[in-house]
Protein backbone atom coordinates (compact mmCIF):
# COMPACT_ATOMS: atom_id res chain seq x y z
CA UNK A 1 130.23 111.39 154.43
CA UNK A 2 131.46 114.74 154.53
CA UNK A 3 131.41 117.36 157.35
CA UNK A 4 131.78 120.80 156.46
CA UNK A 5 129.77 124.22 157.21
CA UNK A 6 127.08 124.36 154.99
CA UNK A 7 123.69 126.11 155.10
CA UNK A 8 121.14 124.50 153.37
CA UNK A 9 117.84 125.80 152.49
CA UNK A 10 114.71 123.62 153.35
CA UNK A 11 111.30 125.31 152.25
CA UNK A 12 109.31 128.45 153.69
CA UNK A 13 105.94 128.26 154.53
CA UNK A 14 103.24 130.50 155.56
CA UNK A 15 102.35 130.98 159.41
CA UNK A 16 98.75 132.28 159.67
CA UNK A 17 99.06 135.27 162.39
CA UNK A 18 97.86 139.00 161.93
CA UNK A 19 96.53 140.82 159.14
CA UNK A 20 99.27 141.73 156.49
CA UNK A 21 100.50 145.55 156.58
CA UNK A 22 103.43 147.00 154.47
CA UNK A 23 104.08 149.73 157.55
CA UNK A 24 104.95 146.32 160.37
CA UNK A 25 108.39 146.37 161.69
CA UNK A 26 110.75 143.46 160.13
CA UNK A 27 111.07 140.86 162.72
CA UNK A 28 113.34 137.86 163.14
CA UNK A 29 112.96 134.95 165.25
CA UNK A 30 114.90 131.99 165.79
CA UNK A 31 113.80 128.32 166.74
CA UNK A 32 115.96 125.07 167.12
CA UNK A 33 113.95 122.97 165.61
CA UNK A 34 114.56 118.85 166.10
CA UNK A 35 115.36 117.86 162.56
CA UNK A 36 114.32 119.32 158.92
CA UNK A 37 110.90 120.14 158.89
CA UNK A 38 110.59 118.67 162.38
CA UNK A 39 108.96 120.26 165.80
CA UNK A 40 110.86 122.87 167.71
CA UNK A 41 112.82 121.83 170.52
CA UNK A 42 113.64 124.01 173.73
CA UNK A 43 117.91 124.07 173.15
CA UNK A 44 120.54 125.42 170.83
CA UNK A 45 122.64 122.92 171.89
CA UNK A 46 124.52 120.31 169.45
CA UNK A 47 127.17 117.47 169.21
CA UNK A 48 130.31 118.10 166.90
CA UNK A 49 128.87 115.80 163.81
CA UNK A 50 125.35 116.41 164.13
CA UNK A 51 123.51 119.17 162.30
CA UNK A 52 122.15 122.51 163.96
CA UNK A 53 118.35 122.86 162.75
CA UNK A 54 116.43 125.86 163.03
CA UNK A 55 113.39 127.85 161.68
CA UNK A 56 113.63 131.51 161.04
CA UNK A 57 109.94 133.29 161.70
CA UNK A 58 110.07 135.94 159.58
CA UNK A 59 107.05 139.01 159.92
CA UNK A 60 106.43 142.29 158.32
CA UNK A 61 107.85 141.26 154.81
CA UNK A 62 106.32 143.84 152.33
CA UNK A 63 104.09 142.62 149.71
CA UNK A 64 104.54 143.27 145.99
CA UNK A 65 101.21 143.91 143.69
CA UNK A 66 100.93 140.06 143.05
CA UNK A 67 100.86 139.52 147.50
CA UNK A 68 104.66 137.64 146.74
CA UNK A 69 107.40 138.81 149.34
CA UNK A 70 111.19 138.60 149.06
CA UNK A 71 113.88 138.36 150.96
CA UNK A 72 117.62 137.70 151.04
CA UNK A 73 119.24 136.01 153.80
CA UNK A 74 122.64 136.33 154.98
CA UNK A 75 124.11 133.95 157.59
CA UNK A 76 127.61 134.43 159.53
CA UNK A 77 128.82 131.97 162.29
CA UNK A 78 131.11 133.34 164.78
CA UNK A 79 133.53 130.96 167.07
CA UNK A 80 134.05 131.49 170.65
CA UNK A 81 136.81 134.02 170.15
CA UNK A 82 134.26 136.03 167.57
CA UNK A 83 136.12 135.06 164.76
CA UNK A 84 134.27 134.83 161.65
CA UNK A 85 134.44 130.50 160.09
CA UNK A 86 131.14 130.94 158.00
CA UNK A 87 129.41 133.36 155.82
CA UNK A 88 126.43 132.40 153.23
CA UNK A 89 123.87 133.71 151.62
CA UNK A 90 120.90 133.17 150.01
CA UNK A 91 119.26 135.61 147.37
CA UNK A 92 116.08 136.42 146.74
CA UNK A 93 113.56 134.15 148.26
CA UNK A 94 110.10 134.17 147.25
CA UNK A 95 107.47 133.44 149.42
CA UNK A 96 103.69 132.83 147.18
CA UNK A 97 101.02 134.54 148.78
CA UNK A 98 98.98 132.56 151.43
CA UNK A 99 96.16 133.08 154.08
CA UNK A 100 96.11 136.50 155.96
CA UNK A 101 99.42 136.53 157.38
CA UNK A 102 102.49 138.69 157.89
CA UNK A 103 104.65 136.14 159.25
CA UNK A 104 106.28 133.09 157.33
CA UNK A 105 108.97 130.28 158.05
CA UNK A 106 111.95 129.34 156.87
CA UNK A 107 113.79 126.01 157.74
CA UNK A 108 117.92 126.07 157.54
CA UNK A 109 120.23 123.31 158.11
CA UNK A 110 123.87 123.82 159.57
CA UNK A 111 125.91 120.60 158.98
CA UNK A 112 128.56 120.73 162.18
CA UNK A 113 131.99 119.09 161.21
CA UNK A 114 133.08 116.26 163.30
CA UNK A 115 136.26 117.78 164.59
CA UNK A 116 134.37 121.03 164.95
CA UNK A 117 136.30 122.57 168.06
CA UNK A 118 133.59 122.46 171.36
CA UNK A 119 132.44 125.68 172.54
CA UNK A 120 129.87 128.78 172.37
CA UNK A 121 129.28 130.04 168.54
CA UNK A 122 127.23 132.45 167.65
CA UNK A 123 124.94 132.56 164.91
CA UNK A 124 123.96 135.70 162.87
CA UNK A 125 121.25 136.03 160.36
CA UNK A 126 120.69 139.02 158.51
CA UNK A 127 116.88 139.49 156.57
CA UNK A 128 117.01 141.50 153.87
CA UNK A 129 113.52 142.79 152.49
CA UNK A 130 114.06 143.24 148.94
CA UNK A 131 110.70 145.09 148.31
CA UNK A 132 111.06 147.55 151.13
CA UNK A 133 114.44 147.86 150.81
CA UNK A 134 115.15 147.51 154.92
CA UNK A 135 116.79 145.51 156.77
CA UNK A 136 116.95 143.55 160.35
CA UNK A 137 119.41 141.06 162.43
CA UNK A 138 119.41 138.59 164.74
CA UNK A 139 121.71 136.85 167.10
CA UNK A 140 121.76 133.69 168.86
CA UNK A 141 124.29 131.58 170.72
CA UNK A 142 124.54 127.81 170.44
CA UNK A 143 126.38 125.21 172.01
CA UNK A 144 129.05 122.39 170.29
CA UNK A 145 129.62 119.60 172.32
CA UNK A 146 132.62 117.49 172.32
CA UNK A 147 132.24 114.21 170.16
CA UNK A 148 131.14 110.99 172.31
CA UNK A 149 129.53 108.17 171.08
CA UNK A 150 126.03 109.32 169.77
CA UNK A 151 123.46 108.68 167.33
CA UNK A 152 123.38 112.23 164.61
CA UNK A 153 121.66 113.59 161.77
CA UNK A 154 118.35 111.75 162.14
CA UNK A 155 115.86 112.35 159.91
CA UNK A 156 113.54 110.05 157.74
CA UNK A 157 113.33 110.13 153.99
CA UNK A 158 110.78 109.04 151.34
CA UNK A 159 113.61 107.19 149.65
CA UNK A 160 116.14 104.27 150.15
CA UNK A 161 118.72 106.49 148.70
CA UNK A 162 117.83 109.38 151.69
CA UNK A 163 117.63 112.23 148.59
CA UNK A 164 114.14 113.60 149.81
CA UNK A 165 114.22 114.40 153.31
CA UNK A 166 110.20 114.60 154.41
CA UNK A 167 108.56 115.99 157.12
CA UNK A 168 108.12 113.54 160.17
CA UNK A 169 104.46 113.03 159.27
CA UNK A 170 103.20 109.92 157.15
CA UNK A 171 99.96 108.91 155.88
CA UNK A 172 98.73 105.12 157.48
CA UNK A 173 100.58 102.73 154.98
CA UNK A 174 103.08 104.76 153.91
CA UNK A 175 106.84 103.54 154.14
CA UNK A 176 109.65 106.07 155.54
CA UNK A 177 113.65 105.34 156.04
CA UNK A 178 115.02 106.49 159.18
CA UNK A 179 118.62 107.41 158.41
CA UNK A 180 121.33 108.45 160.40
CA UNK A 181 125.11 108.20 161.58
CA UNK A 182 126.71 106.61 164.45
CA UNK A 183 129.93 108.76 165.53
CA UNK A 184 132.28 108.32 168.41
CA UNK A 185 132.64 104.77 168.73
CA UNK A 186 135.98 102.74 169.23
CA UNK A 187 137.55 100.71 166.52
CA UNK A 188 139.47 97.30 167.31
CA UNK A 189 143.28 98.05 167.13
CA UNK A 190 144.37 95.36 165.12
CA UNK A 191 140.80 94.57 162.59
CA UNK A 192 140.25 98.47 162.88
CA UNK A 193 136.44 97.20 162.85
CA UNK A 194 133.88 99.03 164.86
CA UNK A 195 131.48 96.90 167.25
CA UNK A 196 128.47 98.23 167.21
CA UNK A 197 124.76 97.33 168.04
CA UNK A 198 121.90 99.68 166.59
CA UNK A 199 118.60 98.91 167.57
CA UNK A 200 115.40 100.69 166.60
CA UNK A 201 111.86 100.61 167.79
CA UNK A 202 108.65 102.16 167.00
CA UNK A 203 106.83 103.58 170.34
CA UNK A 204 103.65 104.68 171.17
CA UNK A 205 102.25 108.16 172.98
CA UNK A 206 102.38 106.14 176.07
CA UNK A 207 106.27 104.87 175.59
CA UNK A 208 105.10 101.44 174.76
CA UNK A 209 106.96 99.69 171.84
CA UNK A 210 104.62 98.80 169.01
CA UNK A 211 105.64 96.09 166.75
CA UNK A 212 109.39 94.44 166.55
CA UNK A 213 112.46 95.58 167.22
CA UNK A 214 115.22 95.91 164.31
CA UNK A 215 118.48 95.40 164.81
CA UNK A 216 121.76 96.07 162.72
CA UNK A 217 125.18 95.36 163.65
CA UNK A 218 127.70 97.51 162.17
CA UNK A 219 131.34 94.82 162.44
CA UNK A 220 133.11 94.97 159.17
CA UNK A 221 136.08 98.17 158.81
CA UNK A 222 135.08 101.68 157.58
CA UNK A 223 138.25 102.49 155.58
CA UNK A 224 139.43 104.96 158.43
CA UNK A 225 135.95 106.88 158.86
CA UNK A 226 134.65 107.83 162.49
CA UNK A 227 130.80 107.53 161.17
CA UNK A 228 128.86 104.75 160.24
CA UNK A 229 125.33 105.27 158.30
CA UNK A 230 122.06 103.73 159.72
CA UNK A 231 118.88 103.31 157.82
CA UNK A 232 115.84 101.50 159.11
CA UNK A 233 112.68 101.32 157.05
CA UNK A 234 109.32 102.27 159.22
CA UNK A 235 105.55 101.87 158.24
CA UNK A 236 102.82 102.53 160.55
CA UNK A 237 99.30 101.16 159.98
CA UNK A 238 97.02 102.88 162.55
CA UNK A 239 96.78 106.72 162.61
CA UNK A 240 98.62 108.65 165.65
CA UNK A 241 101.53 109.87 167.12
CA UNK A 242 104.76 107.47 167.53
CA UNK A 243 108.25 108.02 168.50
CA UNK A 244 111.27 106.29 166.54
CA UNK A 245 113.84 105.36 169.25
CA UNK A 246 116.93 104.55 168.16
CA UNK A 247 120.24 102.91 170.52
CA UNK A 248 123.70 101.89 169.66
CA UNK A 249 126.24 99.82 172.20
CA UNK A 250 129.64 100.01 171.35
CA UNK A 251 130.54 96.43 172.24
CA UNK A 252 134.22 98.04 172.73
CA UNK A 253 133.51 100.58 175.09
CA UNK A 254 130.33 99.33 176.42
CA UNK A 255 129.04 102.89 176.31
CA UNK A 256 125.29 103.38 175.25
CA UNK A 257 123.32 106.34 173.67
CA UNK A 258 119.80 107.04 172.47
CA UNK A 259 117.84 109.15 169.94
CA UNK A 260 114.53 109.60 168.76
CA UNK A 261 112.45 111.69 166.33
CA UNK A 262 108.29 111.86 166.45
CA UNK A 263 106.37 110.73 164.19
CA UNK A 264 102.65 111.26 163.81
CA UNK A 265 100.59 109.17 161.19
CA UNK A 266 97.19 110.53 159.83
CA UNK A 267 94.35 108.59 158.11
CA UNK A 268 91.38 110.18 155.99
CA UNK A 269 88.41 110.56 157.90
C-alpha cells in the first residue's frame, strides 16, 4: 500500500436546513468526520498512516434555472513552518436539486503518509461558486501524530476486494468487510516477520460483545513493508446500533492498541 497526499472525493449530499436564497452569504464549515461517510467526531487529530476524514458543509450555493449548484474546490495543506506540500483541486461539482435547503455536504479523504513528519498542518479549502461567480475560504489546523503501533484506515466495504467503501450502515442480513492496516509494529531481526494478534468483535449499545470473536495472526514477512492489511467479514441479524472493536498485540513489543467504527443495522418495519 501506498502513502502519499491525496484528496479523494467521496459524494455530496443534501442537508435539509433553511429555505434556498441566491442573495445568502457562501459559507464553509469543516467537520472531522470518523471514516468515509461515517459520523463526525470531536478532533482534527491523526496518526502518520491513517487518513484525515472530513465533511465540508457548504450553504448559500446559487441555484441555476434547473435548482443544480456548482462549485469548485480547491484544497492546500500547509506544514508547520507554512510551507505549502499539497495543492488539489476539484472542478465543477454538481450538486442535483433536493428538499428545501441551502446547505449541502461534501465528504474528502486525506491519505497521511507513514513517514509524514509529526506536527500542526493546516488545512485550506477554497469554495468556488461557479454560478455566482464568488468565492469563500476556510482554515483549520490538524494534528499528525508520530507513528506507534495502531490500528488505521478503518472503514468497511461491500466487497472482499475493499473497491466500494459504504457507509457504516447495513440492512439486517447484509454482509460488510471491515478493512484496515496495522502500522508500527516490530519485526523479528533475523525472520524479519511481524508478530501480531488482531482480534475483532462485534459490540452492542451497552459494550457487550455479541457473537464470537475473530482472530487473525499476521506471522509470515512483509517484503520490508511497515503495514499489514486486516479484513474481517461482519453480518448482523437483529436491527440496531453496534460497534466493531478491533485490537492488535505485537507479541514483540507487547504493546496493545484499539479501534472501532459504529455500525447501526436497520430492518423494514
Amino acid at each position: 500500500m501506498e502513502y502519499v497526499w491525496a484528496v479523494l472525493t467521496v459524494i455530496g449530499v443534501a442537508l435539509q436546513t433553511a429555505p434556498d436564497s441566491r442573495q445568502a452569504a457562501l459559507q464553509v464549515q469543516l467537520r472531522p468526520a470518523v471514516c468515509r461517510l461515517g459520523p463526525l467526531r470531536s478532533h482534527w487529530r491523526v496518526m502518520a498512516g491513517d487518513a484525515l476524514h472530513f465533511r465540508a458543509d457548504i450553504s448559500g450555493l446559487t441555484t441555476d434555472a434547473r435548482n443544480f449548484r456548482r462549485c469548485s474546490l480547491t484544497l492546500d495543506i500547509l506544514d508547520p513552518s507554512q510551507k505549502l506540500v499539497f495543492h488539489d483541486q476539484l472542478d465543477n461539482l454538481r450538486f442535483p436539486p433536493a428538499l428545501p435547503s441551502r446547505t449541502v455536504a461534501h465528504y474528502l479523504t486525506l491519505p497521511i503518509r507513514l513517514d509524514q513528519k509529526p506536527g500542526r498542518y493546516t488545512l485550506q479549502l477554497s469554495v468556488m461558486d461557479l454560478i455566482a461567480r464568488r468565492d469563500a475560504l476556510v482554515q483549520q489546523v490538524f494534528e499528525i501524530a508520530p507513528p506507534d503501533l495502531a490500528l488505521v484506515r478503518l472503514e468497511y466495504s461491500s466487497d472482499l476486494a475493499a473497491l466500494v467503501p459504504v457507509a457504516p450502515v447495513a440492512c439486517v442480513g447484509q454482509k460488510l468487510f471491515l478493512n484496515g492496516y496495522v502500522t508500527g509494529f516490530a519485526v523479528d531481526q533475523k525472520t524479519e516477520a511481524p508478530a501480531l494478534s488482531v482480534a475483532c468483535e462485534l459490540t452492542d449499545e451497552k459494550g457487550e460483545r455479541i457473537g464470537p470473536q475473530q482472530e487473525q495472526e499476521i506471522t509470515e514477512p512483509l517484503g520490508g513493508q511497515r503495514v499489514a492489511r486486516i479484513q474481517f467479514e461482519l453480518q448482523v441479524t437483529v436491527a440496531g446500533r453496534y460497534r466493531a472493536v478491533v485490537t492488535v498485540t505485537d507479541k514483540i513489543t507487547g504493546k496493545k492498541a484499539t479501534a472501532s467504527l459504529p455500525l447501526i443495522a436497520w430492518d423494514w418495519p
